[in-house]
Protein backbone atom coordinates (compact mmCIF):
# COMPACT_ATOMS: atom_id res chain seq x y z
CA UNK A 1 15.18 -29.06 69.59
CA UNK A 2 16.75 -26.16 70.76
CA UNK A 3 16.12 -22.42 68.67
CA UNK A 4 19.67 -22.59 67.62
CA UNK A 5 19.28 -25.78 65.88
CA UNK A 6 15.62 -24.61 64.67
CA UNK A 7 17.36 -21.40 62.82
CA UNK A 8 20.63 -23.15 61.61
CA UNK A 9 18.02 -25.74 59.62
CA UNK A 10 15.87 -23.37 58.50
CA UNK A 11 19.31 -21.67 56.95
CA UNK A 12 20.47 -25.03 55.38
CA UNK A 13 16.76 -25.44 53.94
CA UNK A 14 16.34 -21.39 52.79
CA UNK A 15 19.99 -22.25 50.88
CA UNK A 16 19.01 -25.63 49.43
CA UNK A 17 15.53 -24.00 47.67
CA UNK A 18 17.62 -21.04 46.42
CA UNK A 19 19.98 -23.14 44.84
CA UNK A 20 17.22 -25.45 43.71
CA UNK A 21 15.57 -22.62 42.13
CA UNK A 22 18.99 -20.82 40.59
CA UNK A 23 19.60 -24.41 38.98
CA UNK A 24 15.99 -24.36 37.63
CA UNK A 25 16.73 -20.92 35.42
CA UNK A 26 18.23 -22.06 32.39
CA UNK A 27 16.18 -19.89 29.91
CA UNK A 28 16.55 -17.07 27.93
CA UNK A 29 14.99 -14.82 25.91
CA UNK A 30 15.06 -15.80 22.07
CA UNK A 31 14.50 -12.64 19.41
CA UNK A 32 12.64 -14.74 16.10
CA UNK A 33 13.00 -12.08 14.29
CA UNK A 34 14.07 -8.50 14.74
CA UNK A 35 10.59 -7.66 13.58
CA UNK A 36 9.38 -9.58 16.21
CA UNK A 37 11.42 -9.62 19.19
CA UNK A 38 10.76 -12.70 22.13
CA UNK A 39 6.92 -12.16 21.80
CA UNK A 40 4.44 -12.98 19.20
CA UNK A 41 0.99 -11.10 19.73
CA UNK A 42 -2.32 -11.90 18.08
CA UNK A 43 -1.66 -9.84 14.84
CA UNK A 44 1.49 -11.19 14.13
CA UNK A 45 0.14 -14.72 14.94
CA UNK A 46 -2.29 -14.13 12.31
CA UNK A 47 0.21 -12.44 9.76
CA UNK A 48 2.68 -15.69 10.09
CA UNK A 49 -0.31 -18.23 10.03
CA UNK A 50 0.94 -19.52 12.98
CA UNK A 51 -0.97 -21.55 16.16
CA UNK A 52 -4.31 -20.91 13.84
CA UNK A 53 -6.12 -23.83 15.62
CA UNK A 54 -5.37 -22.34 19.32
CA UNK A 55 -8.15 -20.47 19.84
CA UNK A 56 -8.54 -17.64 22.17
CA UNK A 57 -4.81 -17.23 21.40
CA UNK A 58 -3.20 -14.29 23.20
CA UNK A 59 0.52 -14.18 22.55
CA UNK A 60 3.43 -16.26 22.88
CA UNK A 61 6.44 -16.35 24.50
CA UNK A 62 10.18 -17.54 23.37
CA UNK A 63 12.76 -18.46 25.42
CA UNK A 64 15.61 -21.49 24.72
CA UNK A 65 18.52 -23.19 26.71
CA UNK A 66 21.15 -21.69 27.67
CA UNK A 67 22.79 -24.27 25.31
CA UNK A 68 20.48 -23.46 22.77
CA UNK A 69 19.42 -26.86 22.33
CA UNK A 70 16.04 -26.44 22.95
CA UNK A 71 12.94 -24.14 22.47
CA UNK A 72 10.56 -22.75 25.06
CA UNK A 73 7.26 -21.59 23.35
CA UNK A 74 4.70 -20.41 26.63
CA UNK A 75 1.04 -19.72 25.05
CA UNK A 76 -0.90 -17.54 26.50
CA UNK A 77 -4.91 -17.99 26.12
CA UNK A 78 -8.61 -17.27 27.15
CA UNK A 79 -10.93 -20.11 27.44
CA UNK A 80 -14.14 -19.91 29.57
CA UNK A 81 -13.09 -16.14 30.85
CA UNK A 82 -9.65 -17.40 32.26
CA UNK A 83 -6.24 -16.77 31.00
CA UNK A 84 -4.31 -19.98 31.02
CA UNK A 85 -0.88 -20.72 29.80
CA UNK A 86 0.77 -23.80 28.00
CA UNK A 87 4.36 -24.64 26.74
CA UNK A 88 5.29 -26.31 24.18
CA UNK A 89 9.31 -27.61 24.06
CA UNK A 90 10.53 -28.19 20.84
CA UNK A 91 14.14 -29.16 19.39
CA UNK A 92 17.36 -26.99 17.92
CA UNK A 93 16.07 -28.28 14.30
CA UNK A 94 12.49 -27.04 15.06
CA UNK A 95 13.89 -23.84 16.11
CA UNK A 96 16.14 -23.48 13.09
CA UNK A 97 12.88 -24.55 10.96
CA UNK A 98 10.50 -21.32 12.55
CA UNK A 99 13.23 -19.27 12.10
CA UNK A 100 13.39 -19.90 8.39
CA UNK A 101 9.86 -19.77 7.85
CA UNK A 102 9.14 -16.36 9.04
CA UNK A 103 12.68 -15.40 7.11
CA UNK A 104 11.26 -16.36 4.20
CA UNK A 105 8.15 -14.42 4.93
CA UNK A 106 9.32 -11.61 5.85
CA UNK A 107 11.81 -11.46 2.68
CA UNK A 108 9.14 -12.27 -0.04
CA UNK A 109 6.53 -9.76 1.81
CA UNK A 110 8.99 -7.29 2.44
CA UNK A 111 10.20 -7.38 -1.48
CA UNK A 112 6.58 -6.66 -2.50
CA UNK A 113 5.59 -4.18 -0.10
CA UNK A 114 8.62 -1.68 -1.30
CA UNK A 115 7.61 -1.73 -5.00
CA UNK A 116 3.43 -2.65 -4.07
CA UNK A 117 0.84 -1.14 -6.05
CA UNK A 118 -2.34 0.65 -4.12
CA UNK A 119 -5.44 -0.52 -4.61
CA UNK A 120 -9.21 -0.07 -3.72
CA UNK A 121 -10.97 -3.41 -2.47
CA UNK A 122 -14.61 -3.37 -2.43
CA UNK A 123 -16.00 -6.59 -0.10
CA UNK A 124 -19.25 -8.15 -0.63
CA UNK A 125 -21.21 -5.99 1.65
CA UNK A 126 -19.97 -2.93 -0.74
CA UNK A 127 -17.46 -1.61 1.99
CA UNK A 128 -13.84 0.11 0.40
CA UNK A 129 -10.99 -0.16 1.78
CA UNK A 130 -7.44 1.43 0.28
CA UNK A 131 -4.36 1.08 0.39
CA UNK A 132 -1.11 -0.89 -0.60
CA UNK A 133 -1.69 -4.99 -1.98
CA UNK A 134 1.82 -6.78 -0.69
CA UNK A 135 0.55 -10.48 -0.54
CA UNK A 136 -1.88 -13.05 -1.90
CA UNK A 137 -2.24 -16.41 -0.32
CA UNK A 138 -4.42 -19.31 -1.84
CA UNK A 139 -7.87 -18.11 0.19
CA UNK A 140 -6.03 -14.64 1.42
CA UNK A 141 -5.36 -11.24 0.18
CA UNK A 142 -3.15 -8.74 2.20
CA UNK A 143 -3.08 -5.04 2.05
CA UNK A 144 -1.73 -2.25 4.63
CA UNK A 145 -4.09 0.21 5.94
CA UNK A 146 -2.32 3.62 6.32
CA UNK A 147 0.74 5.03 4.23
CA UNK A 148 3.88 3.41 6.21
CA UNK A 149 7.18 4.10 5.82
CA UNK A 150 9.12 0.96 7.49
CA UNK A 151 7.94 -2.45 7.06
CA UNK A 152 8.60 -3.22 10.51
CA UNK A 153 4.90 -1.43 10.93
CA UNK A 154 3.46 -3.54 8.03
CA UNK A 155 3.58 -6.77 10.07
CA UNK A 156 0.69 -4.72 12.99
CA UNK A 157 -0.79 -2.82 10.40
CA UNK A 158 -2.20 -5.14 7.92
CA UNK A 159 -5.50 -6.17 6.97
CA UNK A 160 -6.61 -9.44 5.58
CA UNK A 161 -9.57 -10.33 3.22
CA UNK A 162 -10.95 -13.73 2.48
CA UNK A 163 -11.42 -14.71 -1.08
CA UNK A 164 -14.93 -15.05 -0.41
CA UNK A 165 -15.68 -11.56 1.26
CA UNK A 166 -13.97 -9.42 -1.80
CA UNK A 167 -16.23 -8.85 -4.74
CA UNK A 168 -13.78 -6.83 -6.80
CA UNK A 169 -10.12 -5.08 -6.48
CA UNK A 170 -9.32 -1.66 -7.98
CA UNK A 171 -5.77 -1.56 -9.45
CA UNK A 172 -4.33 1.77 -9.42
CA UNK A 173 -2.13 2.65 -12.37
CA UNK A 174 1.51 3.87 -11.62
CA UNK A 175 2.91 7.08 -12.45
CA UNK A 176 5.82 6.35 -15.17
CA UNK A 177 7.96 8.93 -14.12
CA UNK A 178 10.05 8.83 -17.71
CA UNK A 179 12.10 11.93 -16.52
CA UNK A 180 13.77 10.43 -13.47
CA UNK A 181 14.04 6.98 -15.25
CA UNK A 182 15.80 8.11 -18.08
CA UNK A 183 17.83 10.44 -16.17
CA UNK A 184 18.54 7.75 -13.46
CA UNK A 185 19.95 5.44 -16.62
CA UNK A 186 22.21 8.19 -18.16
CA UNK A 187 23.63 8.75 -14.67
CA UNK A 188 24.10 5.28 -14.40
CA UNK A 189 25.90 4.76 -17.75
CA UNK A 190 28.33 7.99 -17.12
CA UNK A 191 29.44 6.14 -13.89
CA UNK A 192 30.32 2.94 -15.67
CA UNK A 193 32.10 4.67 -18.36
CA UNK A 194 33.79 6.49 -15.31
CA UNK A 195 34.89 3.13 -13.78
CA UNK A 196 36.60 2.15 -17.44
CA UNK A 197 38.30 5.38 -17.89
CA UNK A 198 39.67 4.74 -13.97
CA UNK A 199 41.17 1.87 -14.70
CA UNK A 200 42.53 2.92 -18.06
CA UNK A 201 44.51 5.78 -15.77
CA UNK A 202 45.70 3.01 -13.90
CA UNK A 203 46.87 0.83 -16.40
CA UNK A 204 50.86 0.63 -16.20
CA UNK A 205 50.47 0.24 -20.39
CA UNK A 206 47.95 3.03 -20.71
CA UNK A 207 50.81 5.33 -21.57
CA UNK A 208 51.75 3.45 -24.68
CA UNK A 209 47.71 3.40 -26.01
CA UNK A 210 47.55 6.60 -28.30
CA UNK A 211 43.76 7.16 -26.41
CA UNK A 212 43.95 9.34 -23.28
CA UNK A 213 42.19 8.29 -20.74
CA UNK A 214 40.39 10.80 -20.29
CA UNK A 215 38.73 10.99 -24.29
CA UNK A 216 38.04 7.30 -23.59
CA UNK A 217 35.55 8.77 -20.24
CA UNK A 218 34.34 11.03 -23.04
CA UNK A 219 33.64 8.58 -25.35
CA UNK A 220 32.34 5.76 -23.65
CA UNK A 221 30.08 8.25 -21.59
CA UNK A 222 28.64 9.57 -24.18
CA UNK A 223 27.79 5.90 -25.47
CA UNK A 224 26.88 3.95 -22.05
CA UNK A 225 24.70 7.59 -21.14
CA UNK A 226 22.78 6.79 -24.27
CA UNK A 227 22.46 3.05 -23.61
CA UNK A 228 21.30 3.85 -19.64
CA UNK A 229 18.76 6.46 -21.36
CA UNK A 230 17.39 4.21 -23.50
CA UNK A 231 16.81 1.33 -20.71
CA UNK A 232 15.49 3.64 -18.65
CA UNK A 233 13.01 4.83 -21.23
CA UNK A 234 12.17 1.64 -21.87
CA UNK A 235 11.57 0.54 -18.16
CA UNK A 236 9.49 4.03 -18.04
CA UNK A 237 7.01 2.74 -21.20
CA UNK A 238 6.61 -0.65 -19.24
CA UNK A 239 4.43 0.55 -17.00
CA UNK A 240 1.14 0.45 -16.65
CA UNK A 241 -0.62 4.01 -16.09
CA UNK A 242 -4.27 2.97 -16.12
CA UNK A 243 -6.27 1.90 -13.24
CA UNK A 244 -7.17 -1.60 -14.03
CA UNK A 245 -10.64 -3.04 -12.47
CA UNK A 246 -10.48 -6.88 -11.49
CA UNK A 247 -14.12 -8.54 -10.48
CA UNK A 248 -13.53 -11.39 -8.67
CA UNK A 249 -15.41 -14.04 -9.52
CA UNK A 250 -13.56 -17.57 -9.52
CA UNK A 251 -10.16 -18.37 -8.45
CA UNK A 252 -8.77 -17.56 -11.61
CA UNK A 253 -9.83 -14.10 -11.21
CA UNK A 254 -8.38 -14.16 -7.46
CA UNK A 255 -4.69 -15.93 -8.23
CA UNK A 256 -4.95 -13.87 -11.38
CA UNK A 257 -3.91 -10.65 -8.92
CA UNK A 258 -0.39 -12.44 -8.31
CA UNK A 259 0.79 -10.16 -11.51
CA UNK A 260 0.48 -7.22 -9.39
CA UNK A 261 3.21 -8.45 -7.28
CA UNK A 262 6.88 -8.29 -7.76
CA UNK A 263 7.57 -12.01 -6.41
CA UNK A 264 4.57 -13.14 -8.88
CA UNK A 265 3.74 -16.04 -6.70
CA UNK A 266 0.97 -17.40 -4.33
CA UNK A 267 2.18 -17.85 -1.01
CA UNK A 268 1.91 -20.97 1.00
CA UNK A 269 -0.72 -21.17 4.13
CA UNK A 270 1.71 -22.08 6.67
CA UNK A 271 -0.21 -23.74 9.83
CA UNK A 272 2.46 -24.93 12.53
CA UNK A 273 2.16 -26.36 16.37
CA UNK A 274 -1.40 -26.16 16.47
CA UNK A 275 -1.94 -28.01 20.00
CA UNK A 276 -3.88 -27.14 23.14
């Protein structure tokens, strides 16, 4: 065969495999949460209760179809001092299905951590640890570990205690702050009485009432003000300013912590494609 024909076939084969291969790439990135992103490390893998039974679990990696039909999950993992890599293909519906669970984590956890109240944990080995208590599973208690202001950093910065290793939690008691309460409720009744007398300006039959609009502001400020006060006063007296000590002893005493949190609930143990 001559060198012409030699380099016009390796041309037809070079463009053949590049096609071949440009066919091949029909994945995407996929986001599963904002929080998230396209790639689930070992903390988050842990704070999701997700791929528990895949041990030496590294991270994971999302992409789907470009029709979106289907799911690309590649695992990343140690085992015997190598890092191998599986994937796992799953459906539209299973997609749809992850998505919602770690929406509805994130929404519960999120809820609690804004409004969470800071405790002191003491394990069984007489360790402390402080900070903010945001979620209680069946066997699981979870706390930050540093003052964070997003809860975007909540989901790496976590720490989780078995029931077994905690011997007793340390509830700290919340400042009622009946000053900005009360204030917050006047405020809050003034604008509502502001909203009536608005509309009482606007009313085309306001200038028949023999009430101006603006003595009704007056009045009904004066009144909702009082009512806001007194629910904020209230709200103020409702909580708890002493620290509260909680030995934990049974799992009464452990599910018994769910009326430190705002969602009052024990949260499910969620355990999902566990394969190897």
């Amino acid at each position: 065969m001559r060198p012409k024909v030699y380099f016009l076939s390796i041309i037809v084969i070079a463009l053949a495999l590049c096609k071949i291969s440009y066919s091949q790439k029909t994945e995407v990135p996929f986001a599963l949460s904002p929080f998230i992103g396209d790639t689930l490390n070992l903390a988050e893998r842990n704070y999701y209760g997700l791929y528990q039974d895949f041990s030496g679990f590294q991270r994971a990696l999302y992409s789907v179809s470009e029709d979106e039909s289907t799911l690309f999950t590649k695992i990343s993992y140690s085992r015997d001092g190598e890092v191998k890599d599986t994937v796992i293909k799953q459906n539209a519906e299973y997609k749809g299905n992850l998505i919602a669970l770690i929406r509805r984590v994130d929404d519960e956890r999120m809820d609690n951590w804004e409004d969470a109240r800071e405790i002191t944990l003491t394990d069984a080995n007489g360790n402390k640890y402080t900070g903010s208590f945001f979620a209680l599973e069946v066997n699981r208690l979870y706390m930050t570990t540093a003052q964070l202001n997003d809860y975007s950093q909540v989901i790496n910065n976590y720490r989780a205690f078995d029931k077994d290793e905690i011997k007793s939690v340390l509830v700290i008691g919340k400042s009622r702050n009946l000053g900005s309460k009360v204030g917050i409720g006047f405020l809050s009744g003034v604008a509502f009485a502001g909203v009536i007398g608005l509309a009482a300006s606007l009313d085309k039959n306001s200038s028949e009432t023999p009430v101006p609009a603006g003595l009704v502001v007056e009045i009904f400020g004066a009144i909702f003000g009082a009512v806001g006060a007194l629910i904020g006063l209230a709200d103020g007296l409702s909580v708890p300013t002493d620290d509260e000590m909680i030995t934990i002893t049974n799992d009464e005493d452990f599910q018994g912590l769910t009326r430190f949190l705002g969602s009052k609930s024990i949260e499910r143990q969620v355990y999902i494609i566990d394969q190897e």
